[in-house]
N, C-alpha and C. Protein backbone atom coordinates (compact mmCIF):
# COMPACT_ATOMS: atom_id res chain seq x y z
N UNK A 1 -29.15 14.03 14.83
CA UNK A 1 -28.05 14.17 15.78
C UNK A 1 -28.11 12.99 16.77
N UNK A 2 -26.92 12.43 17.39
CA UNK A 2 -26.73 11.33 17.57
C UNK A 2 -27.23 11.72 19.62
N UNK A 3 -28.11 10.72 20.10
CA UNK A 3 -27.81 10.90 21.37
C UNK A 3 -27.24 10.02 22.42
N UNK A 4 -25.75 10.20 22.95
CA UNK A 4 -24.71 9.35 23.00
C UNK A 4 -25.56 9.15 24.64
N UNK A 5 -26.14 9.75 25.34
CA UNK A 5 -26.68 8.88 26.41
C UNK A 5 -27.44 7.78 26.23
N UNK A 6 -28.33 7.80 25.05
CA UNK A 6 -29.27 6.51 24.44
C UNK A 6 -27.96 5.52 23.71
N UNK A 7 -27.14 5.89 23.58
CA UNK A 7 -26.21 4.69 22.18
C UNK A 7 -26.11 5.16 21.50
N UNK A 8 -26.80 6.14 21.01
CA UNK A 8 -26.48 6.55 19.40
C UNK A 8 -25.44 7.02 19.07
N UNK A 9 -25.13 6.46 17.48
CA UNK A 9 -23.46 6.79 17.55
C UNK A 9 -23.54 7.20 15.67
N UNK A 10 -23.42 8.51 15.22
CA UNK A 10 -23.50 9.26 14.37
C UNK A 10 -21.92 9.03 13.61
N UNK A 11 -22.41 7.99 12.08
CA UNK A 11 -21.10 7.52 11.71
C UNK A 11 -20.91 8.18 10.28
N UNK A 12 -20.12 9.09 9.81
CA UNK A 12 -19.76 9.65 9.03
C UNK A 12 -18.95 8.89 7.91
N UNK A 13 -19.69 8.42 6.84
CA UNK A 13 -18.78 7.54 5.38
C UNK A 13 -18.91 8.79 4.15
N UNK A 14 -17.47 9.23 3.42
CA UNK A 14 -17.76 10.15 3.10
C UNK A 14 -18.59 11.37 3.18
N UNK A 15 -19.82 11.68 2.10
CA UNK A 15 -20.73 12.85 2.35
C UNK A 15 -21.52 12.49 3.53
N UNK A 16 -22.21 11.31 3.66
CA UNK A 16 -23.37 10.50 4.59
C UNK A 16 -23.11 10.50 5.61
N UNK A 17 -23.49 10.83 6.24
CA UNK A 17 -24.04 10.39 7.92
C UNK A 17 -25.50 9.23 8.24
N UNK A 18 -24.54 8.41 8.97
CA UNK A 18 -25.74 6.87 8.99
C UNK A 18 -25.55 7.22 11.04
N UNK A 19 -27.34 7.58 10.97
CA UNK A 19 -27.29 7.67 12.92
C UNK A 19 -27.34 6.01 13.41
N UNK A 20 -26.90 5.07 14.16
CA UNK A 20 -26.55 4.31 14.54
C UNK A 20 -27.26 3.56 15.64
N UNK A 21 -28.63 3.53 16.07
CA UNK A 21 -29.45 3.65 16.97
C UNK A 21 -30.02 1.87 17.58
N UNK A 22 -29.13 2.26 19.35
CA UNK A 22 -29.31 0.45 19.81
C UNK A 22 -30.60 0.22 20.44
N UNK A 23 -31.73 -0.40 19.14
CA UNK A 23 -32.72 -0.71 19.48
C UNK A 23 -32.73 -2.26 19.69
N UNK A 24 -33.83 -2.72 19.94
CA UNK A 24 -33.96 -4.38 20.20
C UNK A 24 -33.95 -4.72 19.24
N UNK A 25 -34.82 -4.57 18.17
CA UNK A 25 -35.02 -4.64 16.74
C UNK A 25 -33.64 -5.05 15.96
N UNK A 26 -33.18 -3.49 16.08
CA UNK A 26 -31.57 -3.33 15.51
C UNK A 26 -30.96 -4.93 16.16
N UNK A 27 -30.78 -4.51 17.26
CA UNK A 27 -29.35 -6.18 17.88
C UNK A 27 -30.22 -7.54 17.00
N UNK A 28 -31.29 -7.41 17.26
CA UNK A 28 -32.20 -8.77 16.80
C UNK A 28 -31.88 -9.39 15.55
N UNK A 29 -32.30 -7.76 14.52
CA UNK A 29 -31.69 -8.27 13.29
C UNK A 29 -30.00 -8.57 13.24
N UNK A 30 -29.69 -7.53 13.29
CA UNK A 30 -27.94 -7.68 13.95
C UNK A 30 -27.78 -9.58 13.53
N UNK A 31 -27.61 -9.78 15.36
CA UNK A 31 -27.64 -11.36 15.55
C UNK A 31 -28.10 -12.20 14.24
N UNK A 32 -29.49 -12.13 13.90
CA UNK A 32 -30.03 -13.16 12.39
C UNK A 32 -29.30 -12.50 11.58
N UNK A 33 -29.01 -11.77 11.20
CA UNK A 33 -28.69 -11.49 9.38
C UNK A 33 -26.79 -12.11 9.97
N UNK A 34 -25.77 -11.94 11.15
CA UNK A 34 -24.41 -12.55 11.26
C UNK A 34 -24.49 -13.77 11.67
N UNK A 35 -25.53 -14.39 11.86
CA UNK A 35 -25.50 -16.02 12.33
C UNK A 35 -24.74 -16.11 13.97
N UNK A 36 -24.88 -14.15 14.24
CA UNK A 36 -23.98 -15.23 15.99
C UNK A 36 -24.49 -13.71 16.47
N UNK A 37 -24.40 -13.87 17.99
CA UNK A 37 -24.56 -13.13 18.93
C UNK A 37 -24.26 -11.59 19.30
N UNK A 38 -24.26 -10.83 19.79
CA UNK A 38 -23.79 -9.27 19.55
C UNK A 38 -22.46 -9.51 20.24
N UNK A 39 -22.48 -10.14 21.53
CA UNK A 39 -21.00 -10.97 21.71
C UNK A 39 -20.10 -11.23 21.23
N UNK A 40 -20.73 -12.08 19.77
CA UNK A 40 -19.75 -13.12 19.22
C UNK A 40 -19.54 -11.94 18.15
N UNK A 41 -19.90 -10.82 17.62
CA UNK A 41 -19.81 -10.11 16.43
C UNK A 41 -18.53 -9.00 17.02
N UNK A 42 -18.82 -9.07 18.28
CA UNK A 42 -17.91 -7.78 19.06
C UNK A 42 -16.92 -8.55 19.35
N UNK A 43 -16.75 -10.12 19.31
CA UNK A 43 -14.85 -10.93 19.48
C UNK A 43 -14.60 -10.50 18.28
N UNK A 44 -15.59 -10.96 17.18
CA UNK A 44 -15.23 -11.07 15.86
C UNK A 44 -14.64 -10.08 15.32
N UNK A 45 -15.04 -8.99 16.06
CA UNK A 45 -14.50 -7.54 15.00
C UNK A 45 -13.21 -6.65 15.84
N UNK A 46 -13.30 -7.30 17.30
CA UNK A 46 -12.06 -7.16 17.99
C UNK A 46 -10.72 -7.81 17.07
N UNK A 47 -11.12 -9.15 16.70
CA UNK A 47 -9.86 -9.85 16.40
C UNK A 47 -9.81 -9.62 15.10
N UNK A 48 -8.55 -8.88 14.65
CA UNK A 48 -8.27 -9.18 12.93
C UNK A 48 -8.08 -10.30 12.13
N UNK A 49 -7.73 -10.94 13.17
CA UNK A 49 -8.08 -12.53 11.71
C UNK A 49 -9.41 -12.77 11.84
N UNK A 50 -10.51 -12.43 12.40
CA UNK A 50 -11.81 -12.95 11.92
C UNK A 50 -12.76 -11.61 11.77
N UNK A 51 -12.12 -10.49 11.87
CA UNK A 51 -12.93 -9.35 11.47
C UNK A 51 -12.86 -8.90 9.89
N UNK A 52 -14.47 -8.73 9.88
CA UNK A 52 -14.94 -8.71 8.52
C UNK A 52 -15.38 -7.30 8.03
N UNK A 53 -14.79 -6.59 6.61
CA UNK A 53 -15.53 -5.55 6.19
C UNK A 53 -17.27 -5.90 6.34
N UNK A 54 -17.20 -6.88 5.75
CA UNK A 54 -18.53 -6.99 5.61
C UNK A 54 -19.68 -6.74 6.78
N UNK A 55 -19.10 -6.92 7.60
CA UNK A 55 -19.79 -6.91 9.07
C UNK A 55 -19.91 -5.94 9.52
N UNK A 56 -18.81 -5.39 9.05
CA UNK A 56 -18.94 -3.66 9.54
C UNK A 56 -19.95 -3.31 8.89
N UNK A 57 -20.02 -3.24 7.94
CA UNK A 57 -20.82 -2.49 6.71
C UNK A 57 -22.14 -3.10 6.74
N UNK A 58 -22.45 -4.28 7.56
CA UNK A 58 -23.82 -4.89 7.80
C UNK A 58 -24.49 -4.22 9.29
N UNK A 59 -23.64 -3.62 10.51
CA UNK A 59 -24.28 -3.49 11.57
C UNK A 59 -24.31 -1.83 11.11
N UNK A 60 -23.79 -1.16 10.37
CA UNK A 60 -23.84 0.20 9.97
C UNK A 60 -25.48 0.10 9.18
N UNK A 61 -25.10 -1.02 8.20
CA UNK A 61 -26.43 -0.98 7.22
C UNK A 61 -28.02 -1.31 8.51
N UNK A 62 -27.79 -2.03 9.09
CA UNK A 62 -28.91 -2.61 9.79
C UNK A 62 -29.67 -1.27 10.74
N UNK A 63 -28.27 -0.91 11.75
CA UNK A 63 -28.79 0.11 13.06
C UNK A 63 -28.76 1.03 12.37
N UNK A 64 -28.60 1.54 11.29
CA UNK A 64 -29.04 2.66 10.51
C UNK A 64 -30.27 3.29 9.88
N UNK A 65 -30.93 1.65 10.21
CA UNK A 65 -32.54 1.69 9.59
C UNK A 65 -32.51 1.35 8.61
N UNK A 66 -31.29 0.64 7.53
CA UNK A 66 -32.07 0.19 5.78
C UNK A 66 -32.12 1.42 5.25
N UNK A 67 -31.60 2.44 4.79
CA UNK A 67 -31.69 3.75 4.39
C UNK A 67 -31.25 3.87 3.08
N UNK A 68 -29.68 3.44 2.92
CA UNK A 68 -29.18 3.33 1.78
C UNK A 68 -28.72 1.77 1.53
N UNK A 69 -28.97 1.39 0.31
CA UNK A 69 -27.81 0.18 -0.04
C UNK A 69 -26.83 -0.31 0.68
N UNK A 70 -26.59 -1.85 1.23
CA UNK A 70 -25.37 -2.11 1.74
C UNK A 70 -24.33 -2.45 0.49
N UNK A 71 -24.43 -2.36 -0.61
CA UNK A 71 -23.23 -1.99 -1.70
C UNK A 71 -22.93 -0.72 -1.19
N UNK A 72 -23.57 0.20 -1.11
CA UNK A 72 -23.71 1.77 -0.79
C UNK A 72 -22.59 2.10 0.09
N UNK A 73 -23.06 1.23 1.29
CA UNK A 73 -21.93 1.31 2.64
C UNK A 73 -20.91 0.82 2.53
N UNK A 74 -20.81 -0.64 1.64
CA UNK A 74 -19.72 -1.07 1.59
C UNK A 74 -18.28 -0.34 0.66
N UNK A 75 -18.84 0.39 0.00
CA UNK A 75 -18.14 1.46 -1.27
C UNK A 75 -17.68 2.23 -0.43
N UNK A 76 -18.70 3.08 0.06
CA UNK A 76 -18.08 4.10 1.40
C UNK A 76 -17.17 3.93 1.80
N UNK A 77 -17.80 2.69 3.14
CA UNK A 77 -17.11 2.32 4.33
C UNK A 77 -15.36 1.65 3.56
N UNK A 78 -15.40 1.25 2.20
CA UNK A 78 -13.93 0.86 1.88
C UNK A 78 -13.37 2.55 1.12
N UNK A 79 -13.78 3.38 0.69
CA UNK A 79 -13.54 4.76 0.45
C UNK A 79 -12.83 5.63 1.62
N UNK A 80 -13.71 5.52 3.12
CA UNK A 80 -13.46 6.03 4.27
C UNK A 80 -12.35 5.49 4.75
N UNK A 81 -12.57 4.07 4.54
CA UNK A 81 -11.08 3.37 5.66
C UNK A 81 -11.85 2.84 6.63
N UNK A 82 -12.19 1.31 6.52
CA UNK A 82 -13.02 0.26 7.37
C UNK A 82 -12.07 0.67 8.66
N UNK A 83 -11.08 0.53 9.11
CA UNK A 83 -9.87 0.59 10.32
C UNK A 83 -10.91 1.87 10.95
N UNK A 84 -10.60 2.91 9.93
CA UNK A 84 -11.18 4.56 10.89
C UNK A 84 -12.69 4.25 11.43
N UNK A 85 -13.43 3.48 11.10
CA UNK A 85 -14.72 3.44 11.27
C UNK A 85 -15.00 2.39 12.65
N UNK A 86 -14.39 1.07 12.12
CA UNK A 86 -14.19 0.02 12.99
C UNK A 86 -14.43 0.68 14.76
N UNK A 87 -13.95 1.24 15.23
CA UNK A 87 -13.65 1.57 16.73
C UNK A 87 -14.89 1.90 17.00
N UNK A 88 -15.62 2.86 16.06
CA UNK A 88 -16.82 3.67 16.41
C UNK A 88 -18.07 2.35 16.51
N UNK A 89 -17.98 1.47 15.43
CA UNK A 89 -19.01 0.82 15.20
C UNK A 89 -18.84 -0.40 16.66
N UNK A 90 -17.35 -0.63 17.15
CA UNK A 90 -17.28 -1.38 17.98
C UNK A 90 -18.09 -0.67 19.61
N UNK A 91 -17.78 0.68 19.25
CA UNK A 91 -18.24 1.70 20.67
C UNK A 91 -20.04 1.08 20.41
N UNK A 92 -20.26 1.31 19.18
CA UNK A 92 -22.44 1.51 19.43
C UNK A 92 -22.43 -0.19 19.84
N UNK A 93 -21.70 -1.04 19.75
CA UNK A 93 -22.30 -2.95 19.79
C UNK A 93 -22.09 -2.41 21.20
N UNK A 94 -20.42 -2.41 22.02
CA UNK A 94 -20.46 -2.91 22.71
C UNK A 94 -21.42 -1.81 23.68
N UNK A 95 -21.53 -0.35 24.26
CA UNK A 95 -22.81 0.52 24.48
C UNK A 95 -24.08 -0.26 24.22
N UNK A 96 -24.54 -1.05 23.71
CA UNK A 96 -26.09 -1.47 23.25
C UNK A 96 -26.03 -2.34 24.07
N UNK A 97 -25.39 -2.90 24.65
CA UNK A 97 -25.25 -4.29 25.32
C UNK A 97 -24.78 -4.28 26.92
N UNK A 98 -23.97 -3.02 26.95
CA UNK A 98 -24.17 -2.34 28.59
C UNK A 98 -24.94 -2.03 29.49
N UNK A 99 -25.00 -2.29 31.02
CA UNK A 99 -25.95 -1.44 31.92
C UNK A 99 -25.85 -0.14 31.73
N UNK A 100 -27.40 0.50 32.48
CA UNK A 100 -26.90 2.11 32.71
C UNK A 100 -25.61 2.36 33.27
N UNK A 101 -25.15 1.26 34.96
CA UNK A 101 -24.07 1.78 35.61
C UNK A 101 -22.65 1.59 34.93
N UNK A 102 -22.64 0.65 34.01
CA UNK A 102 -21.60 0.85 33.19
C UNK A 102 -21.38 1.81 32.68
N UNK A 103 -22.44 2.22 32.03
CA UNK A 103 -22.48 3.60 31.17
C UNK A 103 -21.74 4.95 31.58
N UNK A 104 -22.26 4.82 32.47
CA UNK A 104 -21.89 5.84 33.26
C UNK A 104 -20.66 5.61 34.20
N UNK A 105 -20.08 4.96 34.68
CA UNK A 105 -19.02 4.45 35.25
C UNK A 105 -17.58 5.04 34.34
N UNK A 106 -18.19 4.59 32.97
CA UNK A 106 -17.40 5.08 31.57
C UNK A 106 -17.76 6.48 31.64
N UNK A 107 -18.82 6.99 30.95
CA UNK A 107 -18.81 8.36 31.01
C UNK A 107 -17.72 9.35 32.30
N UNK A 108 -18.29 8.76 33.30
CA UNK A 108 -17.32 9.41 34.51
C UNK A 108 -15.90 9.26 34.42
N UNK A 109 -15.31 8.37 33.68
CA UNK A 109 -13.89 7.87 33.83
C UNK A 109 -13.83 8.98 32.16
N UNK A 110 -14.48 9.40 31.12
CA UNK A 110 -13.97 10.48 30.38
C UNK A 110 -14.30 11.98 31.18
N UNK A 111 -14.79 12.15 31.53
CA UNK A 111 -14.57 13.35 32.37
C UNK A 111 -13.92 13.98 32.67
N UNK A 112 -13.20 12.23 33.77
CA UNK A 112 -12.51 12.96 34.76
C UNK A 112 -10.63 13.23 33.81
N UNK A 113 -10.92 12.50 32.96
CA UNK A 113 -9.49 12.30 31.98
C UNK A 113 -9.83 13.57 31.30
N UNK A 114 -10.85 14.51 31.16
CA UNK A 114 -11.00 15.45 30.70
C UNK A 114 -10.78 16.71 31.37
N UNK A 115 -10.83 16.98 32.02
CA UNK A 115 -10.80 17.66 33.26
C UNK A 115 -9.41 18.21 33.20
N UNK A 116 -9.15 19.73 33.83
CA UNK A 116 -7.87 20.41 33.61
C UNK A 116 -7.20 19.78 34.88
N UNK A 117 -8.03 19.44 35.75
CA UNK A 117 -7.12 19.02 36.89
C UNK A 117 -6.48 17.81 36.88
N UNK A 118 -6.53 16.87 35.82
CA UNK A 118 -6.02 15.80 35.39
C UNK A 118 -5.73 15.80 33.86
N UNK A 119 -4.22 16.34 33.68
CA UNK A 119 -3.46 16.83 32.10
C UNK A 119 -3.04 15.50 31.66
């Protein structure tokens, strides 16, 4: 189970669930195996002319721990719908790379949008 105060972000490709977990390790490899920055991977996958299945299906494969095949993910993740997934995988980069007070700044701003006293 995913714990969204640490980053963790619990990503569902078909049957599988891959937990998503922002360690140092994770961004480290991240960065070496895309040739650029957690920065430069989070313009990259913002912008559709330079966002890549592949990338998706590499920071899923990586912060997942190496668990299953990245053919594995990539079958999935094009089975599931790279688009439906995309947002989530963009939530664990850009979260891994936040302060606590960000964190929470955000958390507080869903709340309060949650909240009956604000429909």
């Amino acid at each position: 189970m995913a714990n969204a105060l640490r980053g963790q972000i619990t990503i569902t490709l078909g049957e599988k669930e891959f937990l998503l977990k922002p360690e140092f390790e994770v961004l480290a490899n991240l960065e070496n195996a895309l040739n650029k920055s957690i920065y430069g991977i989070i313009t990259d996958l913002t912008n559709f002319k330079t966002s890549k299945v592949s990338d998706v299906a590499m920071v899923i494969f990586i912060a997942s721990g190496k668990k299953v095949k990245l053919n594995e993910i990539g079958t999935l993740l094009v089975a599931t719908g790279a688009q439906q997934v995309l947002a989530q995988v963009l939530k664990f980069l850009t979260e891994s790379v936040a302060t606590d007070e960000q964190l929470k700044e955000a958390q507080d701003k869903i709340e309060q949008s949650a909240s009956p006293e604000n429909p």
